[in-house]
PDB file of N, CA and C in Angstrom:
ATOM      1  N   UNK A   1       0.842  -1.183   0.000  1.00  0.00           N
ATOM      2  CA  UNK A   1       0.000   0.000   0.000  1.00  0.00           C
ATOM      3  C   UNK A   1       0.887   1.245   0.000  1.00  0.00           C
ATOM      4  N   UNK A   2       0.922   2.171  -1.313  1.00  0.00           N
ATOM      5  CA  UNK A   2       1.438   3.185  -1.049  1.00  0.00           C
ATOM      6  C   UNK A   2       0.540   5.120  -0.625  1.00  0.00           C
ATOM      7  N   UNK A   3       1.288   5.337  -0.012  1.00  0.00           N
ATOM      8  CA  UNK A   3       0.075   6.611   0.179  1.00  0.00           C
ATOM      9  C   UNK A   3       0.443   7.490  -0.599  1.00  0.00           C
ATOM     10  N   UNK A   4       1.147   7.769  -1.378  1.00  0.00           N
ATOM     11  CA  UNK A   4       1.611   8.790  -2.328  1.00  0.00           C
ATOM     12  C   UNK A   4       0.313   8.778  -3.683  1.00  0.00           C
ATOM     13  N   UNK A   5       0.134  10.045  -4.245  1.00  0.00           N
ATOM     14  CA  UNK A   5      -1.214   9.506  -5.291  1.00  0.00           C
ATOM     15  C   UNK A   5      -0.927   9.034  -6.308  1.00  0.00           C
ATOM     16  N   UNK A   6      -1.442   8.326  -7.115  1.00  0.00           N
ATOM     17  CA  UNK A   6      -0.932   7.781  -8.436  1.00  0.00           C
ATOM     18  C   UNK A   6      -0.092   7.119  -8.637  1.00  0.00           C
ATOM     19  N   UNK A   7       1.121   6.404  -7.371  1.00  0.00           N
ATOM     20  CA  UNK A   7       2.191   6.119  -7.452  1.00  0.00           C
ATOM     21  C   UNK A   7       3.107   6.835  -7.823  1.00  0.00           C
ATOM     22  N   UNK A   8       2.958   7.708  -7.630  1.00  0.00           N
ATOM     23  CA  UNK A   8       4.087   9.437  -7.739  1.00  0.00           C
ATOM     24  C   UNK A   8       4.933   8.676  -6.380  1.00  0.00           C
ATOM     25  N   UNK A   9       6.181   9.868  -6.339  1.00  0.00           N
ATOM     26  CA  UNK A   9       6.698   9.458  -5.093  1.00  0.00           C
ATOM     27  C   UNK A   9       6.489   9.720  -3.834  1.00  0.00           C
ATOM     28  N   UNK A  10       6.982   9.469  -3.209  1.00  0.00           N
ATOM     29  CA  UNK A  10       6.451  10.315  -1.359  1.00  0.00           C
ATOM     30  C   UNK A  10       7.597  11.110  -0.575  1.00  0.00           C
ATOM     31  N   UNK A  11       6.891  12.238  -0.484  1.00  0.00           N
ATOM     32  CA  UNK A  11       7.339  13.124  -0.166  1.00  0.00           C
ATOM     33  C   UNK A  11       8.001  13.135   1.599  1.00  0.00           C
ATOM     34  N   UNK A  12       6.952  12.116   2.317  1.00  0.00           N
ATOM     35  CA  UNK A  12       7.255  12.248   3.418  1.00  0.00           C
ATOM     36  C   UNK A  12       8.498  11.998   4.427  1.00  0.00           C
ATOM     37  N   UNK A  13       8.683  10.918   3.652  1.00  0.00           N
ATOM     38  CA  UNK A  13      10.190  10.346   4.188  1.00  0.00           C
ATOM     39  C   UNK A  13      11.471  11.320   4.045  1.00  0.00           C
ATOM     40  N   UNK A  14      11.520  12.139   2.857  1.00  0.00           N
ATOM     41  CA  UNK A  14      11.879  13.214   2.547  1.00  0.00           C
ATOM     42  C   UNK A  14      12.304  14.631   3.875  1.00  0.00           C
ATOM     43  N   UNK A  15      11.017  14.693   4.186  1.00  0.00           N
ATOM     44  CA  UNK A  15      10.607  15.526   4.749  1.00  0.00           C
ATOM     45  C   UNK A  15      10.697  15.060   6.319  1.00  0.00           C
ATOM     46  N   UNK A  16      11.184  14.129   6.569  1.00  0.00           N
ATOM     47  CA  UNK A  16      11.278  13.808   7.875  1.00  0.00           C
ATOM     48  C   UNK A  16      12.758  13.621   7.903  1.00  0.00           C
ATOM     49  N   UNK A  17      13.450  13.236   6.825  1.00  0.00           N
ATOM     50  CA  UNK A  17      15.168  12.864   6.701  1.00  0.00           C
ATOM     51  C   UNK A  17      15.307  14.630   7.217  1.00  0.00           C
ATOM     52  N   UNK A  18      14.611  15.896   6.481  1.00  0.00           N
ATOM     53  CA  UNK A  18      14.845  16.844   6.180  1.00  0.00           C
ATOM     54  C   UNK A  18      14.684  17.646   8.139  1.00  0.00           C
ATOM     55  N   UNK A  19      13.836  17.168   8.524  1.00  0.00           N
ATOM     56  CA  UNK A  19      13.209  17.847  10.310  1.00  0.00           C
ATOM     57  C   UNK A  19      14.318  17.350  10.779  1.00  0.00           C
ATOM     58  N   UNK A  20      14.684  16.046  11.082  1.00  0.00           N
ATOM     59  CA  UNK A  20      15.907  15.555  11.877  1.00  0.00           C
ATOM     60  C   UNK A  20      17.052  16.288  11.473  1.00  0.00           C
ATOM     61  N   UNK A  21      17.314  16.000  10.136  1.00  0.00           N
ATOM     62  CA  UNK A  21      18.642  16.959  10.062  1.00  0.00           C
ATOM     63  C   UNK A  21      18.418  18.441  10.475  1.00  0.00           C
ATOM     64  N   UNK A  22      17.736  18.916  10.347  1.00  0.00           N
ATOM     65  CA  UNK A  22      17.636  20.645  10.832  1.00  0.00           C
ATOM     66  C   UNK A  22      17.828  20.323  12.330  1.00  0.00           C
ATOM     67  N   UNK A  23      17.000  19.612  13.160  1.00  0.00           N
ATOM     68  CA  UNK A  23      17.005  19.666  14.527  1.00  0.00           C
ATOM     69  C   UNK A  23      18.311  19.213  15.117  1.00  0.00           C
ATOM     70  N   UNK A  24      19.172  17.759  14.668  1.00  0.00           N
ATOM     71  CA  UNK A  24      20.763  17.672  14.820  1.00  0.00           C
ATOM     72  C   UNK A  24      21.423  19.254  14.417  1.00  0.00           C
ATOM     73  N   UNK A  25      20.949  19.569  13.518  1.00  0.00           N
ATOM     74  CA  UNK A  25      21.966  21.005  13.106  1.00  0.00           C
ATOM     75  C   UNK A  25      22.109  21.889  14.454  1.00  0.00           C
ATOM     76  N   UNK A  26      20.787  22.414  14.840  1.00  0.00           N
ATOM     77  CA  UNK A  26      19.995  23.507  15.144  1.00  0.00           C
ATOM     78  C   UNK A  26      20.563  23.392  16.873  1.00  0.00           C
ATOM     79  N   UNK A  27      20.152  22.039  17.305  1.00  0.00           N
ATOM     80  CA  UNK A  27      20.866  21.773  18.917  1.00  0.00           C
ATOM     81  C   UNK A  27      21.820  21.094  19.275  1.00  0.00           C
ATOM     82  N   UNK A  28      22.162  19.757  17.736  1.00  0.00           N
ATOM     83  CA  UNK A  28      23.254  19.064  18.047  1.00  0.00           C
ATOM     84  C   UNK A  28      24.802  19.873  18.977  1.00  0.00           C
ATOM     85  N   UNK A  29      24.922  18.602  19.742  1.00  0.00           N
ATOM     86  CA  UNK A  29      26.523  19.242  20.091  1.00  0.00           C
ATOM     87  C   UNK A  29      27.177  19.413  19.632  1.00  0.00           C
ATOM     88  N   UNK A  30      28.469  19.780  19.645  1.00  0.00           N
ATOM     89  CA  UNK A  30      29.981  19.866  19.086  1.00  0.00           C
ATOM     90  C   UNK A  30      30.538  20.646  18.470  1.00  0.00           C
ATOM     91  N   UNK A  31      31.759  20.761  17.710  1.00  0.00           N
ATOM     92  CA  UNK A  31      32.578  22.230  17.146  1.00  0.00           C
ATOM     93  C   UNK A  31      31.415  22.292  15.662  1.00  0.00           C
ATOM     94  N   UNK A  32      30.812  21.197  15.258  1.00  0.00           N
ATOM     95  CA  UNK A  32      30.396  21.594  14.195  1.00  0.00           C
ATOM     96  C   UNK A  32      28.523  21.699  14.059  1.00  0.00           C
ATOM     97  N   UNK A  33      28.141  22.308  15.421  1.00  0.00           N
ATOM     98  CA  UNK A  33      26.724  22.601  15.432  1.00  0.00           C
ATOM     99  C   UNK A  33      26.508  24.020  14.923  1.00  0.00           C
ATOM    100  N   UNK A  34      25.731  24.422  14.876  1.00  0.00           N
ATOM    101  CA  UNK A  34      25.183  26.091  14.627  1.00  0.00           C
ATOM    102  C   UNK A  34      25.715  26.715  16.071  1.00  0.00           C
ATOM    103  N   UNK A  35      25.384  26.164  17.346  1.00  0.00           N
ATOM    104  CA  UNK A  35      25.551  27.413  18.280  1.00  0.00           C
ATOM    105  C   UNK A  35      27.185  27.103  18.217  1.00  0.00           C
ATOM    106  N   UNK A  36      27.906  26.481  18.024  1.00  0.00           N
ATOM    107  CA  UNK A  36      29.244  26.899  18.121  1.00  0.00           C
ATOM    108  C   UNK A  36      29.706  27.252  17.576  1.00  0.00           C
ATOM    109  N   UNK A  37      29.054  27.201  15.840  1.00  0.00           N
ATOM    110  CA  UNK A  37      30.032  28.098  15.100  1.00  0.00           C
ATOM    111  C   UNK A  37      29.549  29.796  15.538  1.00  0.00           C
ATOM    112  N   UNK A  38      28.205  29.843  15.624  1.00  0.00           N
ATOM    113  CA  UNK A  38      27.477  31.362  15.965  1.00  0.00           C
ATOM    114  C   UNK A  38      28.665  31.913  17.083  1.00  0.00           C
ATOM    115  N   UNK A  39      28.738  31.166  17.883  1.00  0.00           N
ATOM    116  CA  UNK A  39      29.339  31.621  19.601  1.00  0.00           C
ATOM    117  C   UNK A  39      30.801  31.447  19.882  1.00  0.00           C
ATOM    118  N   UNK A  40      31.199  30.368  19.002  1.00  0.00           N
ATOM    119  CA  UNK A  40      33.093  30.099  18.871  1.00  0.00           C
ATOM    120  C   UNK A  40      33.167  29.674  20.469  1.00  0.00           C
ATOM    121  N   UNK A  41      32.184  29.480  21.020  1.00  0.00           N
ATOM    122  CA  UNK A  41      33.219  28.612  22.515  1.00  0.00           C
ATOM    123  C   UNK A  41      31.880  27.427  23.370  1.00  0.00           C
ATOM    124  N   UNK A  42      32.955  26.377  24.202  1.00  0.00           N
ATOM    125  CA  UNK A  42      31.905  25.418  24.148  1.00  0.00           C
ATOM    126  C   UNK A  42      31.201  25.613  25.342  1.00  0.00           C
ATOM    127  N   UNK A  43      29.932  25.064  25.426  1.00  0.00           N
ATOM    128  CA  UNK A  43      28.516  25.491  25.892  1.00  0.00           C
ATOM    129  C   UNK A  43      29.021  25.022  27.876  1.00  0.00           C
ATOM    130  N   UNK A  44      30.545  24.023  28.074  1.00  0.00           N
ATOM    131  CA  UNK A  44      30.468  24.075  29.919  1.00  0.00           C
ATOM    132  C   UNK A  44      31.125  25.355  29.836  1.00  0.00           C
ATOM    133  N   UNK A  45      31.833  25.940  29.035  1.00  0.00           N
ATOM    134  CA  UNK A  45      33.041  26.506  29.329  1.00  0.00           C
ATOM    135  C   UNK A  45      32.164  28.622  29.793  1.00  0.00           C
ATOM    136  N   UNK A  46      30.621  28.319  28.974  1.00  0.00           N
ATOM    137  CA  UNK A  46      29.914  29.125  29.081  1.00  0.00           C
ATOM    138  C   UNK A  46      29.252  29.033  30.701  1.00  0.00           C
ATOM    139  N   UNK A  47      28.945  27.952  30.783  1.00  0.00           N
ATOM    140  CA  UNK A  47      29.014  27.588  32.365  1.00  0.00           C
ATOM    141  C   UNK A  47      29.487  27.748  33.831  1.00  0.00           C
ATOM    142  N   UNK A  48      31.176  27.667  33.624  1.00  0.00           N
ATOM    143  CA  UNK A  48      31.576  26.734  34.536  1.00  0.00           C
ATOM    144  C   UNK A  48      32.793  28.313  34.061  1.00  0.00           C
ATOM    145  N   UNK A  49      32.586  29.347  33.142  1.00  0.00           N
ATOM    146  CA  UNK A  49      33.453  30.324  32.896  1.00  0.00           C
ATOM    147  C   UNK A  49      34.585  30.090  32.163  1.00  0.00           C
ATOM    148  N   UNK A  50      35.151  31.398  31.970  1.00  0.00           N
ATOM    149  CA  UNK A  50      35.896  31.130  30.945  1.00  0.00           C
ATOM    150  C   UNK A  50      37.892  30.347  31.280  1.00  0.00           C
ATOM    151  N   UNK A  51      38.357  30.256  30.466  1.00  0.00           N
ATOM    152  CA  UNK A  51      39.246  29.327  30.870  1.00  0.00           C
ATOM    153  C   UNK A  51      40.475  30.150  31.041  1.00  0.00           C
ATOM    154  N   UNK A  52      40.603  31.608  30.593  1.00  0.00           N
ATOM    155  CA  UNK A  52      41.504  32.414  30.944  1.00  0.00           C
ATOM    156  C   UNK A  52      40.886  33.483  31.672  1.00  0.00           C
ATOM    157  N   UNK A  53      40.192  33.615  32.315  1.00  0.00           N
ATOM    158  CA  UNK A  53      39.239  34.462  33.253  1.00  0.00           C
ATOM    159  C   UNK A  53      40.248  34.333  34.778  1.00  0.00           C
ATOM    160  N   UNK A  54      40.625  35.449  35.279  1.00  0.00           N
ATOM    161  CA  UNK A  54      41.796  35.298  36.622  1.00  0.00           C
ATOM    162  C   UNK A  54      40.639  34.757  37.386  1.00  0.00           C
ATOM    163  N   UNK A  55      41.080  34.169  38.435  1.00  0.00           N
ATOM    164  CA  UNK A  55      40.383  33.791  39.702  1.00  0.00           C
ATOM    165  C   UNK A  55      39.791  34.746  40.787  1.00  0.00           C
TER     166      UNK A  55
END
């Protein structure tokens, strides 16, 4: 059973490969997410302060 009309293709699977990848982009961790390239430093160090900050 396909749900696409006519046997055209389906869009949905598409479109769900397409939400996950935005959402890995958007919050994923690491040097190569959106907020780290936006911010250039990592999200404990925003935390826990900076790493050349005097005492």
């Amino acid at each position: 059973m396909d749900s696409s009309p006519a046997g055209g293709p389906s869009y949905e699977t598409a479109l769900l490969y397409l939400a996950v990848g935005l959402a890995l982009l958007l919050v994923g961790p690491g040097t190569l997410s959106l907020d780290a390239l936006l911010f250039g430093r990592r999200r404990d160090e925003a935390v826990h302060g900076s790493a050349t900050a005097a005492p």
